[in-house]
N, C-alpha and C. Protein backbone atom coordinates (compact mmCIF):
# COMPACT_ATOMS: atom_id res chain seq x y z
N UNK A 1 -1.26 25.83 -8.97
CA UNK A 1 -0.07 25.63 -9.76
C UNK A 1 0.24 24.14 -9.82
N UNK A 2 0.49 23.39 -11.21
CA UNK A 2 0.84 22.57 -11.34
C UNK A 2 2.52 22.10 -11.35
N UNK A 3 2.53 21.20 -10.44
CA UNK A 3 4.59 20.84 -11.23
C UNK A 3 4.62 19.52 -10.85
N UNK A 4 5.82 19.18 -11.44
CA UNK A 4 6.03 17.74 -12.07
C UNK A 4 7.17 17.51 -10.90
N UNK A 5 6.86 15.95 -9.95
CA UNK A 5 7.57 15.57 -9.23
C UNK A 5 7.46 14.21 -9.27
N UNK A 6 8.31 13.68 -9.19
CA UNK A 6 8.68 12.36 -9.53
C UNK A 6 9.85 11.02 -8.10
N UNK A 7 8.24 10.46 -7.05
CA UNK A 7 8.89 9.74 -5.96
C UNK A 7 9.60 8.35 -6.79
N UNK A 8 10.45 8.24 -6.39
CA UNK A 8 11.37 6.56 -6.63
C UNK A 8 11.51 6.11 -5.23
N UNK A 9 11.00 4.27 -5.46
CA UNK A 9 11.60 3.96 -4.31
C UNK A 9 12.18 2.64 -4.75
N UNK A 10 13.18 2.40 -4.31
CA UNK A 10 14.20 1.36 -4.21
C UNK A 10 14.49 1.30 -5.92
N UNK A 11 14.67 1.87 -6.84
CA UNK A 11 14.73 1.71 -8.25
C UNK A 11 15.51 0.48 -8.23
N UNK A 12 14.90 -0.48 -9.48
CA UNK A 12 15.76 -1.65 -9.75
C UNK A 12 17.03 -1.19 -11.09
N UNK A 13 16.59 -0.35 -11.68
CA UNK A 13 17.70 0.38 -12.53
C UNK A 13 18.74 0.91 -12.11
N UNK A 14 18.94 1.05 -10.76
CA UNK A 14 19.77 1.72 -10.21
C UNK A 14 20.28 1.01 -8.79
N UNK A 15 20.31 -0.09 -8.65
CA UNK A 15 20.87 -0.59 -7.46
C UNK A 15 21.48 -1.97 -7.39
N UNK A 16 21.83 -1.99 -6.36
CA UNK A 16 22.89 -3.18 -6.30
C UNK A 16 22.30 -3.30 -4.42
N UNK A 17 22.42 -5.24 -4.64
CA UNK A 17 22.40 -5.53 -2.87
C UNK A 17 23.59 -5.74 -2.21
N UNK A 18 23.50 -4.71 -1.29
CA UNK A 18 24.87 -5.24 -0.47
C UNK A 18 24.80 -6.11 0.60
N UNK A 19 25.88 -7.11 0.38
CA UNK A 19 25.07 -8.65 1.00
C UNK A 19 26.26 -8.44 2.76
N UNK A 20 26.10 -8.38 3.79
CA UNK A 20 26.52 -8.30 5.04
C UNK A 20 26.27 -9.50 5.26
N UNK A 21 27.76 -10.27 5.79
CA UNK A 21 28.01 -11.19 6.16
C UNK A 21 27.77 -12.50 5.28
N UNK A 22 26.83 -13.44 6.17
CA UNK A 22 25.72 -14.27 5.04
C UNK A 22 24.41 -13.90 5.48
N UNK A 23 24.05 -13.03 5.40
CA UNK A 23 22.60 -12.69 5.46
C UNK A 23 22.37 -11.75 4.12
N UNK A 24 21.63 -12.30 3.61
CA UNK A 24 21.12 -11.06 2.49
C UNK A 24 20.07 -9.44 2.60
N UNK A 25 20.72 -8.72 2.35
CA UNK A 25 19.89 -7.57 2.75
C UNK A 25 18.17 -7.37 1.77
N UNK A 26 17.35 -6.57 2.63
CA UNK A 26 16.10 -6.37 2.23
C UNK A 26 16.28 -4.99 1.88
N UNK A 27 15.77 -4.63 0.57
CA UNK A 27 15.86 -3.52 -0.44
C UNK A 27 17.20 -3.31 -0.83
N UNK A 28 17.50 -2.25 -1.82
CA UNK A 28 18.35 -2.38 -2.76
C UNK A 28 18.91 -0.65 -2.22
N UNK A 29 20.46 -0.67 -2.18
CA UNK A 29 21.11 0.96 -2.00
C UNK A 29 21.27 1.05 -3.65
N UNK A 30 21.01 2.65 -3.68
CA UNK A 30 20.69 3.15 -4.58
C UNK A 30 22.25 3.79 -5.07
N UNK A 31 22.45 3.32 -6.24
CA UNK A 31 23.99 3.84 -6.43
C UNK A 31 23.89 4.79 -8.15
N UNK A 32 24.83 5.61 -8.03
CA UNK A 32 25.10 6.20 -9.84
C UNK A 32 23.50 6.71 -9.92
N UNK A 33 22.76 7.56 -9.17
CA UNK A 33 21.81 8.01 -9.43
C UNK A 33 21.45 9.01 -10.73
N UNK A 34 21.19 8.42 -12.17
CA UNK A 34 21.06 9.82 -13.19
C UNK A 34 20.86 11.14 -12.67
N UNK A 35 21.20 12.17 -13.55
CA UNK A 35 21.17 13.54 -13.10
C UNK A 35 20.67 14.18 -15.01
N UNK A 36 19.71 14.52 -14.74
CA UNK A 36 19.16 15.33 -15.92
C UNK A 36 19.20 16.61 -16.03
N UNK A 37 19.51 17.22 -16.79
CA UNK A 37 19.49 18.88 -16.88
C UNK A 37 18.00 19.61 -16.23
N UNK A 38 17.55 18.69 -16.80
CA UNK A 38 16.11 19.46 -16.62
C UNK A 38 14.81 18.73 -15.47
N UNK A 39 15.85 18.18 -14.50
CA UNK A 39 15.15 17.51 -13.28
C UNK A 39 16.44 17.71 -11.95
N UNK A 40 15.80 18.14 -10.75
CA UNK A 40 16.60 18.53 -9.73
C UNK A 40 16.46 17.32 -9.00
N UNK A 41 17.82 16.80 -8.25
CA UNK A 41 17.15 15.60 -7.82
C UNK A 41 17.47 15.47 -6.37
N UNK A 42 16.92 14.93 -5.22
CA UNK A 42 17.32 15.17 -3.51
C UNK A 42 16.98 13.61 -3.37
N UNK A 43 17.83 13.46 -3.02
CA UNK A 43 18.65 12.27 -1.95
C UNK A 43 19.44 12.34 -0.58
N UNK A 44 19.01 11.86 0.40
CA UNK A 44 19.83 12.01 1.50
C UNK A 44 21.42 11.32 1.15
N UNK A 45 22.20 11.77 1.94
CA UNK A 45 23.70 11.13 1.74
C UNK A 45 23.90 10.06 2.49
N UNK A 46 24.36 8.45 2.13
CA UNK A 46 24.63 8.18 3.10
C UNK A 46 25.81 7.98 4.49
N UNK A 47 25.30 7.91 5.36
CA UNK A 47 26.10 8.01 6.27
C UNK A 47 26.98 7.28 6.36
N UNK A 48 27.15 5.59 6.16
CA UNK A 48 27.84 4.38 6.04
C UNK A 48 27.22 3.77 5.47
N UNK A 49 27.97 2.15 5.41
CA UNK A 49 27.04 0.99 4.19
C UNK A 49 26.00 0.25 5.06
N UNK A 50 25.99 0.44 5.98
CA UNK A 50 24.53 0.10 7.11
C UNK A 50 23.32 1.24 6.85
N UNK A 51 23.39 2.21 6.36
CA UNK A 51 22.61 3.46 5.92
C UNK A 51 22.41 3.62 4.78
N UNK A 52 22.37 2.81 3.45
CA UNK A 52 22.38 3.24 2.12
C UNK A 52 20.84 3.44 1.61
N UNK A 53 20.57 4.44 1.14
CA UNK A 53 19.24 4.97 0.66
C UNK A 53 18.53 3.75 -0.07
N UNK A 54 17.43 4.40 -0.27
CA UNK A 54 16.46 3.40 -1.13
C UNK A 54 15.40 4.65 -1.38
N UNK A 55 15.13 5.74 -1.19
CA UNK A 55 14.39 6.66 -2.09
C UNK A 55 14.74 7.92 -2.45
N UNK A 56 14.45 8.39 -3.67
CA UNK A 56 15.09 9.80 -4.02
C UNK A 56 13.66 10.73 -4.43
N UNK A 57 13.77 11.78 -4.73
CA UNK A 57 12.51 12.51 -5.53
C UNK A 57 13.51 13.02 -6.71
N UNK A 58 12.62 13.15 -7.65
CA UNK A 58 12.87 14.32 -9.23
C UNK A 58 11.84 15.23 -8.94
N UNK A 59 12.92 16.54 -9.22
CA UNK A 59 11.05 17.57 -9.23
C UNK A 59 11.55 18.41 -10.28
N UNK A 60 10.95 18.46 -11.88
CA UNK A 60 11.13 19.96 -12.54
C UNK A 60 11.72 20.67 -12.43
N UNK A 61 12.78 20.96 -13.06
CA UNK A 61 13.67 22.61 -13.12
C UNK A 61 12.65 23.56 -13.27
N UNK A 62 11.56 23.49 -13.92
CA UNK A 62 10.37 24.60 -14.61
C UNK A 62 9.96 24.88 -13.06
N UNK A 63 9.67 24.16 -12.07
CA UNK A 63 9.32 24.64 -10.86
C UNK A 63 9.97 25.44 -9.78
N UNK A 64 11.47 25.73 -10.25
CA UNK A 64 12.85 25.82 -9.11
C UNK A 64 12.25 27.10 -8.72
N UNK A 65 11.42 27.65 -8.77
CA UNK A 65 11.17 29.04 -8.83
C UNK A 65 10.47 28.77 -7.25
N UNK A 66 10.05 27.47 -6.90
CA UNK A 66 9.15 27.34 -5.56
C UNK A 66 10.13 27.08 -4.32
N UNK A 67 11.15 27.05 -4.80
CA UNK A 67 12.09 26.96 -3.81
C UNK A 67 12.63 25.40 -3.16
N UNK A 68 12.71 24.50 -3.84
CA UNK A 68 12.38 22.65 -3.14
C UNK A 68 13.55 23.03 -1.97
N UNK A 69 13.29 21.92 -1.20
CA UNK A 69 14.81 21.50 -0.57
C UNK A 69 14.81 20.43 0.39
N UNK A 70 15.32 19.63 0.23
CA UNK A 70 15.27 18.33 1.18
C UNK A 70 15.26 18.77 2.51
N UNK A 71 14.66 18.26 3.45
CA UNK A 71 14.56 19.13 5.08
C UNK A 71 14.79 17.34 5.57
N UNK A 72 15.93 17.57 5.93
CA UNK A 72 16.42 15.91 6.95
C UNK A 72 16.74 16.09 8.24
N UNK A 73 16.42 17.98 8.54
CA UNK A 73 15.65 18.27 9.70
C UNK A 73 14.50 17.43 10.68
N UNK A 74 13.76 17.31 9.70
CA UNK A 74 12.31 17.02 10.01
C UNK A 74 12.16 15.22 10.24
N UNK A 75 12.74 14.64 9.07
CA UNK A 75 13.11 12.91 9.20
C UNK A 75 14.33 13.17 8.51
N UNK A 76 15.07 12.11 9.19
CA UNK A 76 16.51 11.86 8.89
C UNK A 76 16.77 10.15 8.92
N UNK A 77 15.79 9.54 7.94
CA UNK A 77 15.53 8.57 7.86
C UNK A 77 16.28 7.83 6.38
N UNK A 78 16.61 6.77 6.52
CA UNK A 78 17.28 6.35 5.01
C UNK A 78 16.08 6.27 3.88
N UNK A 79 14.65 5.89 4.34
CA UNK A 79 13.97 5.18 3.75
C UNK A 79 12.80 6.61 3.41
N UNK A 80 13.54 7.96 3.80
CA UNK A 80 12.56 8.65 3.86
C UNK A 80 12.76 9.86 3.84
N UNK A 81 11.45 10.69 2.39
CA UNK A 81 12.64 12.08 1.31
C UNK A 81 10.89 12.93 1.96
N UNK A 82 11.87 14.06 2.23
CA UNK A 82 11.05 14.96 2.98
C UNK A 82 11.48 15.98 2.55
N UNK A 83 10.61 16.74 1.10
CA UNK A 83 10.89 17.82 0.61
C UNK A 83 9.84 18.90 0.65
N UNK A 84 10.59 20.04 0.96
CA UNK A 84 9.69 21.29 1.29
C UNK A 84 9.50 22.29 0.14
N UNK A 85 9.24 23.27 -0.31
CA UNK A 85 8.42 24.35 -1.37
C UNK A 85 7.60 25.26 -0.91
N UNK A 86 8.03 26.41 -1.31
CA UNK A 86 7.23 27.66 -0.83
C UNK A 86 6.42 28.00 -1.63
N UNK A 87 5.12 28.35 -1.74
CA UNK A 87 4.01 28.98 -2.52
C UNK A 87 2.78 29.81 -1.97
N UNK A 88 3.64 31.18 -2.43
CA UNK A 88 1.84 31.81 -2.10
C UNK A 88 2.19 32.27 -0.58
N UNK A 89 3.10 32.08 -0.34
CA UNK A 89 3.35 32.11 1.61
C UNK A 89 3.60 31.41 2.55
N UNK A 90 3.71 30.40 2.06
CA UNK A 90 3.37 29.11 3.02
C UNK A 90 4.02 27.61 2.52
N UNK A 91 4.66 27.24 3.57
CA UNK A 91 5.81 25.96 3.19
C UNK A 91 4.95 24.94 2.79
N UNK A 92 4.84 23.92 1.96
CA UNK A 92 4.30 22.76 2.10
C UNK A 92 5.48 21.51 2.08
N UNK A 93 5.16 20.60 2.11
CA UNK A 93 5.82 19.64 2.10
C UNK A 93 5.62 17.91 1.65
N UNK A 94 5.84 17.42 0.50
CA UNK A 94 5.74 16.27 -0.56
C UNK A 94 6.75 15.10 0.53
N UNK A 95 5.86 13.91 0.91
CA UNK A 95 6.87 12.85 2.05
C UNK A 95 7.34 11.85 0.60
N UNK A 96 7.98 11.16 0.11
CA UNK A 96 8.01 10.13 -0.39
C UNK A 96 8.82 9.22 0.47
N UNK A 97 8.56 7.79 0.53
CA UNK A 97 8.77 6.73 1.44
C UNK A 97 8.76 5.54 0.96
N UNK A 98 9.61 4.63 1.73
CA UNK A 98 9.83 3.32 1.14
C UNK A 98 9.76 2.68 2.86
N UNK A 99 8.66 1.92 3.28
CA UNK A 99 9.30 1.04 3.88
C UNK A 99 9.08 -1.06 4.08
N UNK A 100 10.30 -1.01 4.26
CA UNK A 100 10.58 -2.62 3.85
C UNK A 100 9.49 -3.13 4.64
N UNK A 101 10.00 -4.62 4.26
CA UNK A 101 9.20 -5.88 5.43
C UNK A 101 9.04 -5.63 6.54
N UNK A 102 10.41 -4.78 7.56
CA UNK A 102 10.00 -4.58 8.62
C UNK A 102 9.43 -3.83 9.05
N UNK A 103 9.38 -2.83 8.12
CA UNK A 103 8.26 -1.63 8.47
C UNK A 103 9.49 -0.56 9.04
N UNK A 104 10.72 -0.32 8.76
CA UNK A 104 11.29 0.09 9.63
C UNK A 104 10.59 2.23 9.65
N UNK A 105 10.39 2.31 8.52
CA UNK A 105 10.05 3.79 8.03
C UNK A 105 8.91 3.72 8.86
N UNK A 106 7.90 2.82 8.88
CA UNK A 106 6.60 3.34 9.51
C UNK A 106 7.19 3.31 10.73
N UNK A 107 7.70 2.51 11.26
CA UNK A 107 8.00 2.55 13.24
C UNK A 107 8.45 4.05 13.08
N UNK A 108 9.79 4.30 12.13
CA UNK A 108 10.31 5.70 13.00
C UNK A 108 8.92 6.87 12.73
N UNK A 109 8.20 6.37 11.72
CA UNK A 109 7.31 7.55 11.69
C UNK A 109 6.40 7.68 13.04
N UNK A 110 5.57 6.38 13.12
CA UNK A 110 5.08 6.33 14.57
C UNK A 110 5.98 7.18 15.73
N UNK A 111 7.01 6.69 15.91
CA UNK A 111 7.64 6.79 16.88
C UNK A 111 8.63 8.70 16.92
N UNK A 112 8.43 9.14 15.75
CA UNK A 112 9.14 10.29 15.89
C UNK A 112 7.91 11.52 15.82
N UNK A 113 8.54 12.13 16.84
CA UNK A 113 6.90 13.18 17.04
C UNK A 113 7.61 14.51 16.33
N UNK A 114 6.88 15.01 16.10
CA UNK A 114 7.45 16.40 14.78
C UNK A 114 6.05 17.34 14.89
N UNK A 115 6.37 18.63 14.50
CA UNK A 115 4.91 19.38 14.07
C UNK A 115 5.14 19.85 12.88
N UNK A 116 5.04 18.96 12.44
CA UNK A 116 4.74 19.73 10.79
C UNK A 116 3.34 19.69 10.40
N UNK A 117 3.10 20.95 9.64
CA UNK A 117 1.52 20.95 9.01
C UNK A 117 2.15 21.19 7.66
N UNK A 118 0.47 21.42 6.73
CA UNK A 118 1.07 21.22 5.17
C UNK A 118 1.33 20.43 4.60
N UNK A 119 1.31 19.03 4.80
CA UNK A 119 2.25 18.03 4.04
C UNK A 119 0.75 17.99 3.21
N UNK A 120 1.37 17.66 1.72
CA UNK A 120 0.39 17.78 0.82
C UNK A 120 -0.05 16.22 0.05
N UNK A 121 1.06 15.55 0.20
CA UNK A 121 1.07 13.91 -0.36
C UNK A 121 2.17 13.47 0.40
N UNK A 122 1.87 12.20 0.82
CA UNK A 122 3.03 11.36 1.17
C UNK A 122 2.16 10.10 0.76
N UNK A 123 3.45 9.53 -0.24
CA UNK A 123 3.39 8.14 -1.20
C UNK A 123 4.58 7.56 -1.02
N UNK A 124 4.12 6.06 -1.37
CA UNK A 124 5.28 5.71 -1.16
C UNK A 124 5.33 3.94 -1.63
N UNK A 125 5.99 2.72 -1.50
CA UNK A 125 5.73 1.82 -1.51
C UNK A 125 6.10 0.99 0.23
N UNK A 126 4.79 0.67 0.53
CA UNK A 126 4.73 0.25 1.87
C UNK A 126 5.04 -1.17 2.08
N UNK A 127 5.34 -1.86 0.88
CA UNK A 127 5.08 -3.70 1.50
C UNK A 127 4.29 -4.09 2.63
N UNK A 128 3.00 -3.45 2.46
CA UNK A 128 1.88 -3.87 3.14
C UNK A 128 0.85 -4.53 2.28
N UNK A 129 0.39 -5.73 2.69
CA UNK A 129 -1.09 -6.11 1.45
C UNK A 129 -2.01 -5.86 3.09
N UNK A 130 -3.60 -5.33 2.25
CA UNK A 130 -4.37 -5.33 3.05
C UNK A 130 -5.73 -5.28 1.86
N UNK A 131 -6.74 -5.90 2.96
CA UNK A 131 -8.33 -6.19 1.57
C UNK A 131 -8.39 -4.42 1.86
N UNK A 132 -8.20 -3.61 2.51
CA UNK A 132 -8.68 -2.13 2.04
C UNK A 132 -8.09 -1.13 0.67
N UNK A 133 -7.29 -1.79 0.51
CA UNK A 133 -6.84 -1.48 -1.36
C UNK A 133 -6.37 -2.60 -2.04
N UNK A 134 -6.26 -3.64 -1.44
CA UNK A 134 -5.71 -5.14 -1.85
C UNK A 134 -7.04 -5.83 -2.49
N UNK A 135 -7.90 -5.60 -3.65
CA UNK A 135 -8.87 -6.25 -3.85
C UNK A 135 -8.88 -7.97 -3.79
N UNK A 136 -7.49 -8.21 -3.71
CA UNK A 136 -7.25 -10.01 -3.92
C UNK A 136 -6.32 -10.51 -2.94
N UNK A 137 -6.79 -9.78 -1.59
CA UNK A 137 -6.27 -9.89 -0.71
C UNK A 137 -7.27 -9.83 0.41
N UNK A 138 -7.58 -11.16 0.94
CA UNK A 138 -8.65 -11.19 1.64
C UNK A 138 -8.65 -10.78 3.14
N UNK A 139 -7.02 -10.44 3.87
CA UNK A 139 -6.54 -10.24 5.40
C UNK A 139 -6.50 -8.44 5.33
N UNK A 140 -6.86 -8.18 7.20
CA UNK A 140 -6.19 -6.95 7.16
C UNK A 140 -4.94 -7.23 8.12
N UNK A 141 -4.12 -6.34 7.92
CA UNK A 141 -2.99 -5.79 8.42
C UNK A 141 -2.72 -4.89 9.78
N UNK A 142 -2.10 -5.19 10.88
CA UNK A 142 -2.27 -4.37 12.21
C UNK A 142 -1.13 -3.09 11.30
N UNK A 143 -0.37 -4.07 10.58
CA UNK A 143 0.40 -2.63 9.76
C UNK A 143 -0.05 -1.55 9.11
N UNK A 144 -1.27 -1.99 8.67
CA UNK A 144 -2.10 -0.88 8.24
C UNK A 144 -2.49 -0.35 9.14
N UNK A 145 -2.96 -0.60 10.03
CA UNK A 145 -3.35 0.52 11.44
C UNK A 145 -2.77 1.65 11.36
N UNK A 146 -1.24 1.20 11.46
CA UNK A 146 -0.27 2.22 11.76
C UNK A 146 0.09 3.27 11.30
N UNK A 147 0.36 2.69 9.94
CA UNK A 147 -0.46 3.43 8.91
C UNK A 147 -1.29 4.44 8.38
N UNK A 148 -2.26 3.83 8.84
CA UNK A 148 -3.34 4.70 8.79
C UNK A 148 -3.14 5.69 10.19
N UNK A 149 -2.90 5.65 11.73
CA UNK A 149 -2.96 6.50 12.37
C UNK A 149 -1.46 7.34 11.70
N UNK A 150 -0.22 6.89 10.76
CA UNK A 150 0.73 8.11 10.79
C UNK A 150 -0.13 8.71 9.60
N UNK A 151 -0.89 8.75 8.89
CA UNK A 151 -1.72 9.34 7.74
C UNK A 151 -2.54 9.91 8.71
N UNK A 152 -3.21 10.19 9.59
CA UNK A 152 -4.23 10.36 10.53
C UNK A 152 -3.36 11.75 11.26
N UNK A 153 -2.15 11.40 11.54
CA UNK A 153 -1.53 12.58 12.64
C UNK A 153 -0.90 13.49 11.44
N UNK A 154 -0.77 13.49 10.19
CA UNK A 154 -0.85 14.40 9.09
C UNK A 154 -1.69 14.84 8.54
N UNK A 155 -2.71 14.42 8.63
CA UNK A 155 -4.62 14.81 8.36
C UNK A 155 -4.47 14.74 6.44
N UNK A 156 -3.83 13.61 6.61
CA UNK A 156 -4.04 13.01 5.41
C UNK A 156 -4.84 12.11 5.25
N UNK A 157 -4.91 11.45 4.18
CA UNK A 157 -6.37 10.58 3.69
C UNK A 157 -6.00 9.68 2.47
N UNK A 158 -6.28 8.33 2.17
CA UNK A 158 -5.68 7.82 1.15
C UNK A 158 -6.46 7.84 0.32
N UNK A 159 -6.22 7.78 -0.82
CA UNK A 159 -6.79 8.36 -2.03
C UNK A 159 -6.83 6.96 -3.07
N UNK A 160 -7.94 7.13 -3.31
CA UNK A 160 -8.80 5.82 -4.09
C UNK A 160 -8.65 6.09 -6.15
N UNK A 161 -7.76 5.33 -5.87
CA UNK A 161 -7.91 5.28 -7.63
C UNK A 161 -9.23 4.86 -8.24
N UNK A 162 -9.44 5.37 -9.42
CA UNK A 162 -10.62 5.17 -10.18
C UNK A 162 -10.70 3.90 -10.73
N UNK A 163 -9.81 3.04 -11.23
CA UNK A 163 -9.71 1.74 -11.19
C UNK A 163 -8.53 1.22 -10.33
N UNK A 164 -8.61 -0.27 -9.44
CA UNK A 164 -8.18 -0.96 -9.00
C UNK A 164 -7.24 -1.68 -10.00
N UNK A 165 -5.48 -1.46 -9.83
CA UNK A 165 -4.96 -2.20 -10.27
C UNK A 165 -3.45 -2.63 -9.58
N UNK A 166 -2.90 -3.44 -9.75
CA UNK A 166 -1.67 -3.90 -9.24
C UNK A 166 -0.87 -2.79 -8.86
N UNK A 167 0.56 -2.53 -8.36
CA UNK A 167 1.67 -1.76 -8.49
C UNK A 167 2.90 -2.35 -8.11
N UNK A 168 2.79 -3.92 -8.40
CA UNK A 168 3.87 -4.57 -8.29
C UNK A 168 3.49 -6.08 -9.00
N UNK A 169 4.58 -6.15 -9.85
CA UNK A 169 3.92 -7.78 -10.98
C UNK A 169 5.14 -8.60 -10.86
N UNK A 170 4.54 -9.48 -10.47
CA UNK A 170 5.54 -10.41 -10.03
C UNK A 170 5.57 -11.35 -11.36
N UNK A 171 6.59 -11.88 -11.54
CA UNK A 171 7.61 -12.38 -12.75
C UNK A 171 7.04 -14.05 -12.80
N UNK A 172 5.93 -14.39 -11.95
CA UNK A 172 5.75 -16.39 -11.74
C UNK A 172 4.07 -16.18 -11.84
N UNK A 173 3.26 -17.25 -12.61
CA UNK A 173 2.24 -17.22 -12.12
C UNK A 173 1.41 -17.75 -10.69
N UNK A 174 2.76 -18.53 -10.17
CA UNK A 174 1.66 -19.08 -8.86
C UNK A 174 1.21 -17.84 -7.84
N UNK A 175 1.81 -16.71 -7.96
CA UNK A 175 1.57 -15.78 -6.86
C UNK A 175 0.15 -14.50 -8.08
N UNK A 176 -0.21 -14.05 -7.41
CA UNK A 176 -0.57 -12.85 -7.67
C UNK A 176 -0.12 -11.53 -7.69
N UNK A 177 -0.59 -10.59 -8.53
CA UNK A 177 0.34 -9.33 -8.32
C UNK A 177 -0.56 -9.01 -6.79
N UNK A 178 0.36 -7.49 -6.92
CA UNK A 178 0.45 -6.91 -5.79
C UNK A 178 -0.09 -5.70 -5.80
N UNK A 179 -0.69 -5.06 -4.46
CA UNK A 179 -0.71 -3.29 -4.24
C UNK A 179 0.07 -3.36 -3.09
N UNK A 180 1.03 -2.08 -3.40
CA UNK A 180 1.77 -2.05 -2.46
C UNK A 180 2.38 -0.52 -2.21
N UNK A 181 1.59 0.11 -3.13
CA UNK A 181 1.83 1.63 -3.40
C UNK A 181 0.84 2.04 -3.36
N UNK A 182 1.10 3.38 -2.33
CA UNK A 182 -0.20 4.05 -1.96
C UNK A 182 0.06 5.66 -2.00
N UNK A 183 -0.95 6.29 -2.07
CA UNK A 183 -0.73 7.89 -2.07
C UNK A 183 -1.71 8.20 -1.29
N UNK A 184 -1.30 8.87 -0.10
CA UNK A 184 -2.48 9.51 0.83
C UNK A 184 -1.90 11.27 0.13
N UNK A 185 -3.27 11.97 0.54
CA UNK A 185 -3.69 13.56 -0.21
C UNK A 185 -4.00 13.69 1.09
């Protein structure tokens, strides 16, 4: 069965920085999120303005029949949409993820032990460059390690596009674009 789901992370259409103190914050809270008739949409709530989201999912009304539902059971993370679906018998579960410079999403992932099986994709935008999908990026990353072992303790696998191209274009020519979005299957 095919259905249409749709990860966002940090949308620039939809956010505003909230600046604490004089320090400027890293990623954008997600505010006035659209609501379409014909797209269901899960967002965690936030808790305070130290907690403001940065990813949501869209998944198909044509699919509601599979049952979605945000499980913040499982992660109860700002940076991190953990939706479940029944098919055929059996729960699966779609991760979408955002985490910043500091990596804060990958630490709690490392660091939070869970048994979930099933997870079918978790994508996301990592602000990691590494030469293992970074073709113009000659360093690896200990962040990728990590990475790769929380993809590893989901018996997931990252998944190689058929052509190599950017997923972030930066607005100057002295820099190069970017990969910074990844989908492990």
């Amino acid at each position: 069965m095919f259905f249409n789901i749709v990860f966002i992370q940090e949308p620039p259409w939809l956010t505003i920085c909230t600046i604490l103190s004089s320090t400027s914050c890293e990623g954008k809270e997600l505010v006035r999120v659209p609501h379409h008739p014909n797209w269901l949409t899960f967002a965690r709530f936030s808790v305070n303005q130290l907690d403001f989201l940065r990813v949501l999912t869209y998944i198909n009304i044509h699919t509601s029949c599979l049952h979605f539902s945000l499980q913040n059971d499982i992660f109860n993370h700002r940076d991190i949409s953990c939706i479940s679906f029944f098919n055929q018998g059996f729960i699966f579960f779609p991760i979408n993820v955002y985490s910043d410079l500091s990596q804060l999403a990958l630490k709690y992932l490392k660091n939070t032990k869970t048994n979930i099986n099933n997870i079918i994709i978790m994508t996301g935008d990592f602000n990691n460059r590494d030469s293992l999908w970074d073709l113009n990026f000659p360093f690896h990353s200990v962040h990728s390690d990590m990475l790769f072992d929380i993809a590893d303790s989901f018996s997931l696998t990252l998944s190689k596009p058929i052509e190599n191209f950017p997923t972030r274009f930066l607005d100057n020519n002295q820099n190069s674009n970017l990969v910074l979005n990844l989908v492990f299957t």
